[in-house]
C-alpha atoms as a PDB file:
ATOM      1  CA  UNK A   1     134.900 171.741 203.599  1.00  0.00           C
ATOM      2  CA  UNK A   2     132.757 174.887 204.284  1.00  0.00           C
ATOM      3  CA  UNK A   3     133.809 178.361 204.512  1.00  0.00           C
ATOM      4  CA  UNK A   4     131.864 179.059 207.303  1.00  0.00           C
ATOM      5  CA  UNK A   5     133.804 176.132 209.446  1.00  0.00           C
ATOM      6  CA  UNK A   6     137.062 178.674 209.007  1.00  0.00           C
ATOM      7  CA  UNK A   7     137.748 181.747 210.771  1.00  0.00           C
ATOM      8  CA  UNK A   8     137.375 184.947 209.004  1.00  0.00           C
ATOM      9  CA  UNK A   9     140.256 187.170 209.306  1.00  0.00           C
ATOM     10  CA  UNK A  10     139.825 190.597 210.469  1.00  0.00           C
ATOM     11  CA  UNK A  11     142.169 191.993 207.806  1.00  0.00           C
ATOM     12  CA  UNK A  12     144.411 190.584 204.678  1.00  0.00           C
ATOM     13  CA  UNK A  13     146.507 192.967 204.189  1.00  0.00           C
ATOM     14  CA  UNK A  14     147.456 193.366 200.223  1.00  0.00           C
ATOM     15  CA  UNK A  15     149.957 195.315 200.226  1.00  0.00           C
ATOM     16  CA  UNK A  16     151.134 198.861 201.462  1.00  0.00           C
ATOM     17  CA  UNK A  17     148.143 201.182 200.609  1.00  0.00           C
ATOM     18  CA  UNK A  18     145.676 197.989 200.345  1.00  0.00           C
ATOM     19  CA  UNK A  19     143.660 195.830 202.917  1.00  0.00           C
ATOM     20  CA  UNK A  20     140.754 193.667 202.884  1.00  0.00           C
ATOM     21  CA  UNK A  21     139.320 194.367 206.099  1.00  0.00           C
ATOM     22  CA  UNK A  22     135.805 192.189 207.971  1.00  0.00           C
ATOM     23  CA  UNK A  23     133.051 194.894 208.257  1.00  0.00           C
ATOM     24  CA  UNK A  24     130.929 194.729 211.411  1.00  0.00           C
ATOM     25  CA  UNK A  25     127.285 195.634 210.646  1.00  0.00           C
ATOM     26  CA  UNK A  26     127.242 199.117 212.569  1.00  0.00           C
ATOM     27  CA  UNK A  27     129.596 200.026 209.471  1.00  0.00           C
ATOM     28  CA  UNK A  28     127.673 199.023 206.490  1.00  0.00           C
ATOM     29  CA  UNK A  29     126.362 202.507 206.081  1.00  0.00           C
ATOM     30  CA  UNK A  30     129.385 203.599 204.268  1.00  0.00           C
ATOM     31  CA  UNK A  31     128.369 201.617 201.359  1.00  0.00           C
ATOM     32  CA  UNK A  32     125.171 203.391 200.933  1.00  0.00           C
ATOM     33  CA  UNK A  33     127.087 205.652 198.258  1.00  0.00           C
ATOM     34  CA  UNK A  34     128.502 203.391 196.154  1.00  0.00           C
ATOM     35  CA  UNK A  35     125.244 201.859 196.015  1.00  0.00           C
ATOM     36  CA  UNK A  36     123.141 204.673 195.301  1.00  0.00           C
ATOM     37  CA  UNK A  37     125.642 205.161 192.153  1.00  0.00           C
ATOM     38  CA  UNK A  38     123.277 204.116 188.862  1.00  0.00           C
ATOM     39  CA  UNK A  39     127.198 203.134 187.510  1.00  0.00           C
ATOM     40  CA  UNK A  40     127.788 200.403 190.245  1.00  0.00           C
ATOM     41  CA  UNK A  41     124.404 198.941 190.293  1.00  0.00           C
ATOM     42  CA  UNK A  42     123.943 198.948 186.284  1.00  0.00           C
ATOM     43  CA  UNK A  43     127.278 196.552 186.008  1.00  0.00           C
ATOM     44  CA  UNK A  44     127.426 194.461 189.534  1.00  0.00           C
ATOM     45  CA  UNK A  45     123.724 193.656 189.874  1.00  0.00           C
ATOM     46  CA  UNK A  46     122.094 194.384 186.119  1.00  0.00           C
ATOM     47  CA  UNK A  47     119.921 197.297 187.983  1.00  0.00           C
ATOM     48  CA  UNK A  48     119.094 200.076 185.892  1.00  0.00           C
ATOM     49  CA  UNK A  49     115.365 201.753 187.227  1.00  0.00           C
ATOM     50  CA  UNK A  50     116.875 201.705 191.123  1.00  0.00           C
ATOM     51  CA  UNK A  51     119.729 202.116 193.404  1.00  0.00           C
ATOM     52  CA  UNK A  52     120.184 200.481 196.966  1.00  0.00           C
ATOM     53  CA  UNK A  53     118.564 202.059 200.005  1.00  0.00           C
ATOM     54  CA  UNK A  54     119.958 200.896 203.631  1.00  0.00           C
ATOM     55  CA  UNK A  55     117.983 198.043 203.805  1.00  0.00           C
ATOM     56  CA  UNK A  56     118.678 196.594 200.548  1.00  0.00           C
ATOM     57  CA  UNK A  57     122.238 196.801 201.868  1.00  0.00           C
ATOM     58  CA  UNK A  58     121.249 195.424 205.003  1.00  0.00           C
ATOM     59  CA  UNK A  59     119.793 192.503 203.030  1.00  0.00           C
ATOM     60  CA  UNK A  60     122.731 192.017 200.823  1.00  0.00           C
ATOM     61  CA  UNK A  61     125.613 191.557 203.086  1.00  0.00           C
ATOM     62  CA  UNK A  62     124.008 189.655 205.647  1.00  0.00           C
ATOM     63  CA  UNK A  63     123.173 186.974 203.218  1.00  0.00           C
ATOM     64  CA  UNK A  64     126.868 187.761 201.915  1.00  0.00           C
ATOM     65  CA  UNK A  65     128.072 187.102 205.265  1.00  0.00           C
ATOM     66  CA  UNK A  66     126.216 184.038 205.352  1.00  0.00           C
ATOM     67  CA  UNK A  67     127.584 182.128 202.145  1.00  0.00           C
ATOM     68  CA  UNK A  68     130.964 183.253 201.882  1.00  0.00           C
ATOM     69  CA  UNK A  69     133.365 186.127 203.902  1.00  0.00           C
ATOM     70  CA  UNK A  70     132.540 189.520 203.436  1.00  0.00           C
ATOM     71  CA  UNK A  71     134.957 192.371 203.306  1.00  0.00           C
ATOM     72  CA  UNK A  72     135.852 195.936 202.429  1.00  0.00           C
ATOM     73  CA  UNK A  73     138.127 197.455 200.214  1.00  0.00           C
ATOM     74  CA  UNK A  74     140.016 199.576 201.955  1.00  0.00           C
ATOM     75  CA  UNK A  75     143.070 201.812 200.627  1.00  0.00           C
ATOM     76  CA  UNK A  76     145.596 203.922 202.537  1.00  0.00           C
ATOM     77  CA  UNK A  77     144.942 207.555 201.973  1.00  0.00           C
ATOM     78  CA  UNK A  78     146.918 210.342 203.835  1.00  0.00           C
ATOM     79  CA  UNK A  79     147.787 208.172 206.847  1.00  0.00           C
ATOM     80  CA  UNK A  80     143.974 206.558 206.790  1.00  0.00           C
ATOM     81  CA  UNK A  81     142.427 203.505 205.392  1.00  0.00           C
ATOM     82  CA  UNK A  82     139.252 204.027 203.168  1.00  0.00           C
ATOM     83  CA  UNK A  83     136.712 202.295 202.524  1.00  0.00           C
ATOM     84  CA  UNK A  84     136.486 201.948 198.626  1.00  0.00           C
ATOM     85  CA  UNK A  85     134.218 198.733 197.748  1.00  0.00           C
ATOM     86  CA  UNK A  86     133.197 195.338 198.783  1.00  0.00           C
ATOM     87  CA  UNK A  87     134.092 191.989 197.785  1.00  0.00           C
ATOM     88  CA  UNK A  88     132.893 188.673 199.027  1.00  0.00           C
ATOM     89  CA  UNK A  89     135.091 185.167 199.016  1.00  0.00           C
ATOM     90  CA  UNK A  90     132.600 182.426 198.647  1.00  0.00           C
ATOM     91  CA  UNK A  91     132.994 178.938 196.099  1.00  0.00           C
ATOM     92  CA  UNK A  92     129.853 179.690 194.401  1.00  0.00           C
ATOM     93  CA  UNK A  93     130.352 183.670 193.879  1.00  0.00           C
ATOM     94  CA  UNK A  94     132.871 186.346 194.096  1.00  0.00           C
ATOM     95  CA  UNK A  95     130.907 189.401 193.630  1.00  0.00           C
ATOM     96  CA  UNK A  96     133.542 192.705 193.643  1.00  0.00           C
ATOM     97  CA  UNK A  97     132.090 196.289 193.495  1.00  0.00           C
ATOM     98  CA  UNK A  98     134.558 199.134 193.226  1.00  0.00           C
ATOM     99  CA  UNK A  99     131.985 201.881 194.569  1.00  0.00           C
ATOM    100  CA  UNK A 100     134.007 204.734 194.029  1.00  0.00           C
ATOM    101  CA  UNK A 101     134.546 205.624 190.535  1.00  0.00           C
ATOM    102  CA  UNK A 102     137.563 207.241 190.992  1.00  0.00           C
ATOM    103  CA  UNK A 103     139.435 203.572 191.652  1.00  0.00           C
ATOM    104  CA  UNK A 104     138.231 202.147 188.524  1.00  0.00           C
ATOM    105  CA  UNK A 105     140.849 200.951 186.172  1.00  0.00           C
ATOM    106  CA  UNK A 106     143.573 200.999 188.471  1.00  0.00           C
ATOM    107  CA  UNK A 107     144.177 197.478 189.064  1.00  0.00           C
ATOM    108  CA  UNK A 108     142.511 197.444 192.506  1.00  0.00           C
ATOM    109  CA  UNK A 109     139.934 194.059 191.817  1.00  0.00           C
ATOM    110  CA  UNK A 110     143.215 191.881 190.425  1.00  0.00           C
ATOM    111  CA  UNK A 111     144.979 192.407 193.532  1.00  0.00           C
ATOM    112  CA  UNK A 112     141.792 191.935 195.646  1.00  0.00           C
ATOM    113  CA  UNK A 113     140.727 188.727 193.765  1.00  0.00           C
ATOM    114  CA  UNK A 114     144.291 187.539 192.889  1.00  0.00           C
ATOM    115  CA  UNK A 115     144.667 187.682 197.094  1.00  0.00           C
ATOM    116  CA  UNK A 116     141.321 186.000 197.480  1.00  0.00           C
ATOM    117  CA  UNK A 117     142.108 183.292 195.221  1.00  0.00           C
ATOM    118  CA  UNK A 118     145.060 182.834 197.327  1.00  0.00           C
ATOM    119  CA  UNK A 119     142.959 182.609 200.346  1.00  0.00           C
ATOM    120  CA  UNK A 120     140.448 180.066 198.990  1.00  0.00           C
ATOM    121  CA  UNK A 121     143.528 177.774 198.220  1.00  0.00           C
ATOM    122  CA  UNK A 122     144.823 178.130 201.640  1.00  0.00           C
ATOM    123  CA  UNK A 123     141.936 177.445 203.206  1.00  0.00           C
ATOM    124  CA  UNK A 124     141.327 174.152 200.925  1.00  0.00           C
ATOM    125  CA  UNK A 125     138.633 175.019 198.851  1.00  0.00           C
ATOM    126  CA  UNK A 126     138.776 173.310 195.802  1.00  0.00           C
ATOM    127  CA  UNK A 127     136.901 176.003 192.986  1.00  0.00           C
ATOM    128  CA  UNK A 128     135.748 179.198 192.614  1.00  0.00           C
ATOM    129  CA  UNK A 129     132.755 180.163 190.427  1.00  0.00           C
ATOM    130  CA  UNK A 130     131.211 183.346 189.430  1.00  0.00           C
ATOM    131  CA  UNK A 131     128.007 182.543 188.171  1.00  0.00           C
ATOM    132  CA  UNK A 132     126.527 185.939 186.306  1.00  0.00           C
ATOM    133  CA  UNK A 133     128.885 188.839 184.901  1.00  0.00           C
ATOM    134  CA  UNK A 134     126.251 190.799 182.425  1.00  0.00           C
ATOM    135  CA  UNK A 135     128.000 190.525 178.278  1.00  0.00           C
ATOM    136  CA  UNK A 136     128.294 194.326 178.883  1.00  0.00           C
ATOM    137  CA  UNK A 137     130.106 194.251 181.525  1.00  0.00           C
ATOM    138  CA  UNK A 138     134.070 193.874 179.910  1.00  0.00           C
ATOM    139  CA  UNK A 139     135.681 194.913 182.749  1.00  0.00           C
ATOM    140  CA  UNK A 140     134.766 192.416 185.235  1.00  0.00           C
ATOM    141  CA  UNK A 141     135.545 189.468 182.752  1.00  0.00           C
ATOM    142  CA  UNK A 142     138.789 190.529 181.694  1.00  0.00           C
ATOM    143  CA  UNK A 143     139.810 190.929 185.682  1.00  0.00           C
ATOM    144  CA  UNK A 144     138.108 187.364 186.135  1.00  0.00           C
ATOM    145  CA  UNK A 145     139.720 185.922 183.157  1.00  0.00           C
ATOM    146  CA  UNK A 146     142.974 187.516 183.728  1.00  0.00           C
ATOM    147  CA  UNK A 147     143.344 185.714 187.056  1.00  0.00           C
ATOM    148  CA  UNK A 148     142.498 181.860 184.981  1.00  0.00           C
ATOM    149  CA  UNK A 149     138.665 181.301 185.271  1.00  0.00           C
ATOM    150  CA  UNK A 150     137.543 180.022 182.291  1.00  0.00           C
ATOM    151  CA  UNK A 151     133.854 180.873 181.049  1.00  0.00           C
ATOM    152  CA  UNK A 152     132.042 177.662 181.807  1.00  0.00           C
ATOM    153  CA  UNK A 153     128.046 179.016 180.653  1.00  0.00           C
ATOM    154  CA  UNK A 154     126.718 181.896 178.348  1.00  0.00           C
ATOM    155  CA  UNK A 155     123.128 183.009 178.030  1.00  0.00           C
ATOM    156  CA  UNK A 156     121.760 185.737 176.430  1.00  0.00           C
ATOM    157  CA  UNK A 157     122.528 188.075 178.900  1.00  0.00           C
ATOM    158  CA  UNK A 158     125.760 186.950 180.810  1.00  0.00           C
ATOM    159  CA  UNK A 159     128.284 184.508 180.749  1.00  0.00           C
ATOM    160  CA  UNK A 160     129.496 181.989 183.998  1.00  0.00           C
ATOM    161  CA  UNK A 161     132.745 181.479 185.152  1.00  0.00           C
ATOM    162  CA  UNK A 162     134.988 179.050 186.994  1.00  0.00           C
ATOM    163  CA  UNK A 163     138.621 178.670 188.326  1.00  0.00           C
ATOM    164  CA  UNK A 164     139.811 174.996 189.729  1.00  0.00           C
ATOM    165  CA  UNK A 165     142.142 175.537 192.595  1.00  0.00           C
END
């Protein structure tokens, strides 16, 4: 079964003060930031002489929205949600980005992917793989491993991983 033959929801909600919510493309701006932060690029796409204009943006979550669902982090901040980060739900990738710094380390990606991988096994896909996370970037296989995918490739510059559903 495909992802794209089930319906996207507008919003998961995590929990009190933490959504997943289905940007429309008039919004995408607001990730220009995080994307223009050397920090974000160097560990979710390896980019170190660069950051993200609109259009690289543009280009990213459309094919994002293509392959798997696309969504914001959002968080609940004096009465409003923010937009924090993306994260996509899709059985070949699952690429996060925390775009604002000052969310790092707070547990944010295990509740976003432990509610994704909840998702993909209601929906009745059957594994979820992450193909590239750089050997440098730590963080982003302890949340992966945390949540059971076990490393299933290595290279000399990043490892693959996969959780069976």
């Amino acid at each position: 079964m495909g992802i794209k033959e089930i319906t996207q929801p507008d919003i998961i909600d995590i929990d009190k003060e933490l959504r997943l919510r289905t940007p429309n493309k008039n919004q995408w701006e607001v990730a220009l930031p995080w994307y223009e932060n050397p920090k974000v690029l160097y560990y979710s796409e390896g980019v170190t002489d660069k950051v993200y204009d609109m259009e690289k943006i543009k280009g990213m979550y459309t094919y994002l929205g293509r392959v798997g669902e696309l969504y914001f982090i959002e968080i609940l901040e004096s009465g409003v949600w923010k937009p924090i980060g993306d994260v996509t739900l899709s059985e070949e990738n699952m690429p996060i980005a925390i775009g604002e710094e000052a969310y790092w380390g707070k547990g944010i990606g295990k509740k976003v992917i432990g509610s994704l991988i909840e998702r993909a096994r209601k929906i009745g896909l059957k594994k979820l793989q992450v193909p590239s996370i750089y050997l440098y970037n730590s963080r982003s296989e302890s949340l992966f491993t945390s949540l059971g995918f076990i490393q299933i490739n290595e290279n000399e510059k990043e490892k693959s991983f996969e959780l069976v559903l």
